[in-house]
Protein backbone atom coordinates (compact mmCIF):
# COMPACT_ATOMS: atom_id res chain seq x y z
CA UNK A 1 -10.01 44.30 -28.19
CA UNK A 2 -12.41 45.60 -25.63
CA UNK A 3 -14.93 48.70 -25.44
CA UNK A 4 -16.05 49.50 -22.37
CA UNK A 5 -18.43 52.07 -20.96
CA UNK A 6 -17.93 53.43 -17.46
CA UNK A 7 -19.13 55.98 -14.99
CA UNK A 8 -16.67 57.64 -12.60
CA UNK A 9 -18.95 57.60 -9.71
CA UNK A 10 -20.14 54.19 -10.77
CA UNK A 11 -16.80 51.98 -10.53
CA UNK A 12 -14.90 54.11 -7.56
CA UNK A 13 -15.30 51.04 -5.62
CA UNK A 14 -12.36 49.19 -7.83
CA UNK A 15 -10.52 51.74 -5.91
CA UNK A 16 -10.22 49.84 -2.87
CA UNK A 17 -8.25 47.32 -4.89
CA UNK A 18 -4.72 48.84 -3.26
CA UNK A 19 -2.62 46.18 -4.29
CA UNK A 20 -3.37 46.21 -7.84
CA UNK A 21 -2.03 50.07 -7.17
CA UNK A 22 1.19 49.19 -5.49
CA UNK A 23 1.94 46.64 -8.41
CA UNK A 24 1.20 49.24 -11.04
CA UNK A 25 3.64 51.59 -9.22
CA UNK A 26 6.22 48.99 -9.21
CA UNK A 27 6.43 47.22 -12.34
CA UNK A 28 4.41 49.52 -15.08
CA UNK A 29 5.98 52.52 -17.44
CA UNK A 30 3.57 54.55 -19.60
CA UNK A 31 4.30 55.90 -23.58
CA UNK A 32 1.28 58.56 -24.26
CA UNK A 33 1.94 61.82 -26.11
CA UNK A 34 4.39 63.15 -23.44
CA UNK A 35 6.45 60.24 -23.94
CA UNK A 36 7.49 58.01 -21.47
CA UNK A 37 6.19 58.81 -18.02
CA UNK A 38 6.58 56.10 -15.15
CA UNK A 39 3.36 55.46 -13.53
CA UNK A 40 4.23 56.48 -10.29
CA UNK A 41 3.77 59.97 -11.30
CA UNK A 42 0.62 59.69 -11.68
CA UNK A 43 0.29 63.19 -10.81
CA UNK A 44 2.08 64.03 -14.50
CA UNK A 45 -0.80 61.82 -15.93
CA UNK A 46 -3.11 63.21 -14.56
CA UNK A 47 -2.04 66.39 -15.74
CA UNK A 48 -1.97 65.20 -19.18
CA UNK A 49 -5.41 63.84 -18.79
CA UNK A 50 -6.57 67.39 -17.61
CA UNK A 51 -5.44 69.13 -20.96
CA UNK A 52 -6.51 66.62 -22.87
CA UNK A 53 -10.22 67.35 -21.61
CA UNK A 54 -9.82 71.32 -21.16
CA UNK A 55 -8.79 70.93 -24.78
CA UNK A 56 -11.85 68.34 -25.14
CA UNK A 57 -9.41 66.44 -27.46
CA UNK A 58 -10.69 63.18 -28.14
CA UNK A 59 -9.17 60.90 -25.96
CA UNK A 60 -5.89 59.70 -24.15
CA UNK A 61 -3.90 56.51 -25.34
CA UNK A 62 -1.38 54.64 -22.66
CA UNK A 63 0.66 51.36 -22.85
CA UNK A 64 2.71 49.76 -20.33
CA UNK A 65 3.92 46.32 -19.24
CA UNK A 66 2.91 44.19 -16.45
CA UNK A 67 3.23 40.37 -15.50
CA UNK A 68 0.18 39.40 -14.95
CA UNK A 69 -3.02 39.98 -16.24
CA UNK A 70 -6.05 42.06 -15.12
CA UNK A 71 -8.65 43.78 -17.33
CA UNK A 72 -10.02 45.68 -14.30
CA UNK A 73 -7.03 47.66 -14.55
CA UNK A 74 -8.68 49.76 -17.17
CA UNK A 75 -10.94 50.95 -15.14
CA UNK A 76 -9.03 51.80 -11.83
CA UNK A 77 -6.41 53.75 -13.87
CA UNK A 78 -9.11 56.06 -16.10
CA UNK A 79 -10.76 56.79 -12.50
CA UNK A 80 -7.75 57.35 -10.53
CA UNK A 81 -6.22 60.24 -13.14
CA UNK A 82 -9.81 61.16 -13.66
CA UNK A 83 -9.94 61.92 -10.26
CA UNK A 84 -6.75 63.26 -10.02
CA UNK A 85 -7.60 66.14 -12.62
CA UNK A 86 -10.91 66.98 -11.20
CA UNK A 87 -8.92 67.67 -8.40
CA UNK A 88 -6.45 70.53 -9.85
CA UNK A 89 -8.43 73.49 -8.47
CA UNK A 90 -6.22 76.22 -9.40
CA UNK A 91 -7.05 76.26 -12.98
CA UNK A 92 -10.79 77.61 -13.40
CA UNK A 93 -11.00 75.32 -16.31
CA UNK A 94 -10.41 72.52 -14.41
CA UNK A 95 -11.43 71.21 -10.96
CA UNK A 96 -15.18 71.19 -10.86
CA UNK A 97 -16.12 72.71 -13.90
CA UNK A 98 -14.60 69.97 -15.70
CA UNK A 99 -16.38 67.35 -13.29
CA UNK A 100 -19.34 68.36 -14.26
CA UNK A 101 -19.25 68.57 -17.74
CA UNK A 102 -18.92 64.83 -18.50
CA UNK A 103 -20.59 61.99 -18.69
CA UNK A 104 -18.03 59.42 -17.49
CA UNK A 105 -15.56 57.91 -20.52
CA UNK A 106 -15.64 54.57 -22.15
CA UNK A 107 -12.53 52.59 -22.40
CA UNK A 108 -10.50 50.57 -25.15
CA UNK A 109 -7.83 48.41 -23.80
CA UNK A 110 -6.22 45.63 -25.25
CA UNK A 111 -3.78 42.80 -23.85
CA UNK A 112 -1.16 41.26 -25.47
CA UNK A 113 1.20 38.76 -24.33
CA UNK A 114 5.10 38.08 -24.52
CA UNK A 115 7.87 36.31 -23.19
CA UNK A 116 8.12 39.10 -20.57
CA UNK A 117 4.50 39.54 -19.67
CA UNK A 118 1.90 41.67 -21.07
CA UNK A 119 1.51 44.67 -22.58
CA UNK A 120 -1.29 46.81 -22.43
CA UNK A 121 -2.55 49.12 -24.06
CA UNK A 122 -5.70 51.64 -23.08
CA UNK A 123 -7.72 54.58 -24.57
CA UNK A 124 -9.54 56.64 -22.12
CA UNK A 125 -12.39 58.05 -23.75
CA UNK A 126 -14.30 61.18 -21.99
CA UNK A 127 -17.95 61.94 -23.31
CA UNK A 128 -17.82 65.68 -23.06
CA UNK A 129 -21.20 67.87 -22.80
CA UNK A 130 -19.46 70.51 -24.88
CA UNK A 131 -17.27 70.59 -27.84
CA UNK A 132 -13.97 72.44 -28.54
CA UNK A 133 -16.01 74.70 -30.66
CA UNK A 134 -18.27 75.12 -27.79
CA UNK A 135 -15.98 75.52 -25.21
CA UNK A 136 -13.73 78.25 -27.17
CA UNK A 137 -16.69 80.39 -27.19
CA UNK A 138 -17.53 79.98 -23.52
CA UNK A 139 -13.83 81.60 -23.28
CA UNK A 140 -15.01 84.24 -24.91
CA UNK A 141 -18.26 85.33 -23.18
CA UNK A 142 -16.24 84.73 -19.88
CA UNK A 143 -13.20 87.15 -21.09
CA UNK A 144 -15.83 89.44 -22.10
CA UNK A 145 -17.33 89.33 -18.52
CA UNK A 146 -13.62 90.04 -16.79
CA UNK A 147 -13.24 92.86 -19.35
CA UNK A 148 -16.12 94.14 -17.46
CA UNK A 149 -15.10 93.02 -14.17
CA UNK A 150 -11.98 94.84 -14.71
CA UNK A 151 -13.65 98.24 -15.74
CA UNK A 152 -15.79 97.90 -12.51
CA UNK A 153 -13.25 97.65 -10.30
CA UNK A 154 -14.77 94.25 -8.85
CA UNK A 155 -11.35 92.52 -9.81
CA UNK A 156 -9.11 94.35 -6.45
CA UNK A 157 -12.89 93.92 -4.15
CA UNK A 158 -13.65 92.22 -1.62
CA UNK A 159 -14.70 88.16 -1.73
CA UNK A 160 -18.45 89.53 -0.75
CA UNK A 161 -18.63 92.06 -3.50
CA UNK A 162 -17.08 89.56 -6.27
CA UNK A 163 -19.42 87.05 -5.05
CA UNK A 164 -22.29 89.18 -5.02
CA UNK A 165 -21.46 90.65 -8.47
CA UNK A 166 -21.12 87.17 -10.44
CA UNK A 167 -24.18 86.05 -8.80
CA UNK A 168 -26.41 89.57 -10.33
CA UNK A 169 -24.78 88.96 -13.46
CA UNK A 170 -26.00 85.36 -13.83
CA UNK A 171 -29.29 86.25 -12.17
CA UNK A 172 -29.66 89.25 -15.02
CA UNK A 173 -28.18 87.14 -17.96
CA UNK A 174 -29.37 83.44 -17.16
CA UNK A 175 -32.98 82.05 -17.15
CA UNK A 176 -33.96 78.83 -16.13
CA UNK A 177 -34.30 76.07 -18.59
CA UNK A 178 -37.54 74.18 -17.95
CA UNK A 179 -38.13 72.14 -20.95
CA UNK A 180 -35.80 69.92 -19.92
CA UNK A 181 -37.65 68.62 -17.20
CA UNK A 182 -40.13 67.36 -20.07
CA UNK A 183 -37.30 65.53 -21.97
CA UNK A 184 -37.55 67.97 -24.75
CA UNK A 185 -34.51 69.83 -24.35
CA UNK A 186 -31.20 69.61 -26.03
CA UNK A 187 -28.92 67.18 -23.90
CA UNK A 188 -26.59 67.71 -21.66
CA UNK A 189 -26.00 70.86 -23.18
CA UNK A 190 -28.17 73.16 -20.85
CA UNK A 191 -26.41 71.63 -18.23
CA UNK A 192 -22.94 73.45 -19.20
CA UNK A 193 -21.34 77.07 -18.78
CA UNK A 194 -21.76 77.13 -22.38
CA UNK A 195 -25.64 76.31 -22.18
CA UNK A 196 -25.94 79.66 -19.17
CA UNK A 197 -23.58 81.93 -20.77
CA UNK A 198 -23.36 81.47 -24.43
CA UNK A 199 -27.38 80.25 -25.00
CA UNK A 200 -28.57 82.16 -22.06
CA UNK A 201 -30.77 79.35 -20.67
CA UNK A 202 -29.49 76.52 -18.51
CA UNK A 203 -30.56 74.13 -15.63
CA UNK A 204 -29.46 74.29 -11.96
CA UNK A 205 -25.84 72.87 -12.76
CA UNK A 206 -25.09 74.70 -15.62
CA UNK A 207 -26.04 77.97 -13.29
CA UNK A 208 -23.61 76.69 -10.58
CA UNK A 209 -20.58 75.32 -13.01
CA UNK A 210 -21.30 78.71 -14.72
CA UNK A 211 -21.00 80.81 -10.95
CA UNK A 212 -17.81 77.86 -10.26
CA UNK A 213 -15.96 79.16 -13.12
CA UNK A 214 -16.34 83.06 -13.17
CA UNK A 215 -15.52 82.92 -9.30
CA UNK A 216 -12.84 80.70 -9.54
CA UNK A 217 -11.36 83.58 -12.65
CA UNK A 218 -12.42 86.05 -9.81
CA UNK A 219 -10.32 83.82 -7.76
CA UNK A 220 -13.26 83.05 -4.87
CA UNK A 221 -12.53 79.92 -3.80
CA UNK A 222 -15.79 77.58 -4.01
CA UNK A 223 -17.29 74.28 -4.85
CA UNK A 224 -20.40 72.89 -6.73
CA UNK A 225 -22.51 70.86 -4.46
CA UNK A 226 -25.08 67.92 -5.63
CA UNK A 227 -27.85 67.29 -3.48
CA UNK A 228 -31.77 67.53 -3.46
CA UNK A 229 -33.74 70.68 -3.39
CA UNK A 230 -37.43 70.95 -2.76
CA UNK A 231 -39.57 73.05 -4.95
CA UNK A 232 -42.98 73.23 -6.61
CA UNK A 233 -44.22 70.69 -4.08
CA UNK A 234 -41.72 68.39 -5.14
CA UNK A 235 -37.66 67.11 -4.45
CA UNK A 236 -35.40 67.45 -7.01
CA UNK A 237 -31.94 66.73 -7.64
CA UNK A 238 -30.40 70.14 -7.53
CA UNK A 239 -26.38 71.64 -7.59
CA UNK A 240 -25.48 74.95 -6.30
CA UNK A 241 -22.32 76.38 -5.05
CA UNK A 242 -20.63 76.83 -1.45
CA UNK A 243 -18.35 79.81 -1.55
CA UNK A 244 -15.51 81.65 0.48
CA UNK A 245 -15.84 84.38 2.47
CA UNK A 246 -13.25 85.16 5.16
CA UNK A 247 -12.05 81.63 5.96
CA UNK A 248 -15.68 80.52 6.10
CA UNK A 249 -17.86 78.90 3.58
CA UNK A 250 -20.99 80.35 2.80
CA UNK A 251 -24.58 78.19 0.13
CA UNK A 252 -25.13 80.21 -2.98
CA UNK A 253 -28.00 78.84 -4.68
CA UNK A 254 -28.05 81.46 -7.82
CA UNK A 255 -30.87 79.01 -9.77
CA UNK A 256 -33.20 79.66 -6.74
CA UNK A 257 -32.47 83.09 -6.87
CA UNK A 258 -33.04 83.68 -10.13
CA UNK A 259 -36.41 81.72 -10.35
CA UNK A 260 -38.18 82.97 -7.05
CA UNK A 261 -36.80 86.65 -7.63
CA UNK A 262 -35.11 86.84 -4.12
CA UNK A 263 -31.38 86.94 -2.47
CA UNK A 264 -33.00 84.38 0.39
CA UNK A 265 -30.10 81.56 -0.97
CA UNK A 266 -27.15 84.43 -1.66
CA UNK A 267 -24.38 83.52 1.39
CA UNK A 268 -26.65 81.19 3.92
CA UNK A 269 -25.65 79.35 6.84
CA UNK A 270 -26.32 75.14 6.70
CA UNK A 271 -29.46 75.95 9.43
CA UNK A 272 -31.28 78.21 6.98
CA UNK A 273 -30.55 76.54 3.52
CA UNK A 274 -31.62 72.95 5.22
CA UNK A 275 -35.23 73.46 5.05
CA UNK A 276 -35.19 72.93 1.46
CA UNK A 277 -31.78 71.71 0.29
CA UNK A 278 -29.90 68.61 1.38
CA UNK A 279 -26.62 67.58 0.23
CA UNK A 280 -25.23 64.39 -1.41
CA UNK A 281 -23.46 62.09 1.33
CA UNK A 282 -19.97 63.10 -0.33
CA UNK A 283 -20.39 66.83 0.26
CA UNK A 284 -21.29 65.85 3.65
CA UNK A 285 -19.04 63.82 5.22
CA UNK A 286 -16.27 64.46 7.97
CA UNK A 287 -13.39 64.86 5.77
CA UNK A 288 -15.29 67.49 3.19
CA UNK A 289 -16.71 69.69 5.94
CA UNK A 290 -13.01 69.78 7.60
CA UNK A 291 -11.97 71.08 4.91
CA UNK A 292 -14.59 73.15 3.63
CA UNK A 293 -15.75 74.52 6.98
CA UNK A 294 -19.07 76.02 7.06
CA UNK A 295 -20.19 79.18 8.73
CA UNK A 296 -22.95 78.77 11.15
CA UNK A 297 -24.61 82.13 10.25
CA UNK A 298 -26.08 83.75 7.21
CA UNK A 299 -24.16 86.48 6.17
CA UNK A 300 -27.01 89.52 6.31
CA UNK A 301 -28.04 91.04 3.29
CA UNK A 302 -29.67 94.10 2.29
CA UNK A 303 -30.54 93.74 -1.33
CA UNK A 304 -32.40 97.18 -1.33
């Protein structure tokens, strides 16, 4: 038996390896929880996988059969449903606010042989920043905040005033964690929803997970972007968010906000928000942009 430790980001080229894909679909036929699922559907594992971490369970176990024998398997099937889950974006739970809230997973698989073949048999194993424990009282605070939402009338408003009202409520609830930056903080843990909304003190992605999930209950559409930011004389890796606004998609950078005491990052065009942020190459590519279309103005703003 094998334990493995991987990275999602890390192994997504075993991707390219098609034909171990087409094989899988063919010949393979998963037993997990659900019972058996054929691994075609890997849309219904996915799924699966996707509870099992909103519920931060502990992991995930799948057999199947096959006639030959590949170890690397392992790894293409944990990334492929892993990918698969992130990219449910309906549920508020899941999408990106479950992207960024783990570490990658390790991996247990096993291979045994037969007169038929193989059978194998694999664990997926995510390494969560947050516990069930955790995470149930994140649910709270955030059902707390709709309560609110819901008194204020912000629920039936327009994408601009729901937008502007999660990012105020962040910006008067959230400060910015800076003892992390001298390796003295607690983990990954600032670095969470749980860590903005629950402790009150987070880094730049737990701000933007925390502004992905109460938009996404708000139902804004948006995204959390990875990139590098410049500040204090200095680049940084940095996240923020791109939201919706009629059809267009507008930077919302509530962490620089917050610590500069301004609204100069609330709904900006790509031209304004470049001087000082760039994006990660997979948040700027052809294919993202098409579908995340970006508006070429900054929405004006009078914060008085």
């Amino acid at each position: 038996m094998s334990f493995l430790k991987a990275n999602a980001i890390r192994i997504a080229g075993f991707l390219a390896c098609a034909g171990f894909l087409v094989f899988l679909t063919i010949v393979a036929v998963f037993s997990n929880i659900s019972g058996n699922i054929e691994l075609g559907n890997t849309d219904k594992l996915a799924q699966t996988l996707k509870e099992t971490m909103i519920n931060r369970s502990y992991s995930m176990k799948i057999s199947f059969r096959a006639n030959v024998l590949d170890t690397g398997v392992a790894y293409f099937l944990a990334d492929e449903l892993s990918e698969k889950a992130f990219c449910n974006f309906n549920d508020p739970k899941a999408g990106d606010y479950l992207r960024f809230q783990y570490g990658g997973f390790s991996i247990i698989h096993n291979e045994t042989r037969d007169f038929k073949g193989y059978i194998y048999e694999i664990e997926i194993i995510p390494d969560y920043y947050t516990d069930k424990e955790k995470e149930d009282k994140t649910d709270e605070a955030v059902n707390a905040f709709l309560e609110e939402a819901e008194k204020s009338g912000i629920k039936k408003a327009s994408n601009f005033e729901k937008i502007l009202y999660v990012h105020d409520f962040i910006k008067n609830n959230v400060s910015y964690d800076i003892v992390h930056k001298t390796h003295e903080g607690s983990g990954h843990l600032r670095s969470t929803a749980y860590g903005a909304l629950v402790l009150h003190t987070a880094t730049c992605q737990g701000y933007a997970v925390l502004a992905y999930r109460l938009l996404k209950e708000l139902s804004v559409d948006n995204r959390v972007i990875t990139g590098d930011a410049y500040s204090e004389d200095a680049w940084e890796h940095h996240a923020w968010n791109i939201v919706c606004v009629d059809g267009l998609y507008y930077n919302l950078d509530v962490t620089m906000d917050d610590t500069l005491d301004t609204y100069d990052y609330f709904l900006t065009a790509d031209k304004d928000i470049s001087k000082d942020h760039i994006r990660d190459e997979k948040y700027d590519d052809e294919d993202f942009r098409m579908e995340y279309p970006m508006t070429k103005e900054s929405y004006v703003f009078d914060s008085n």
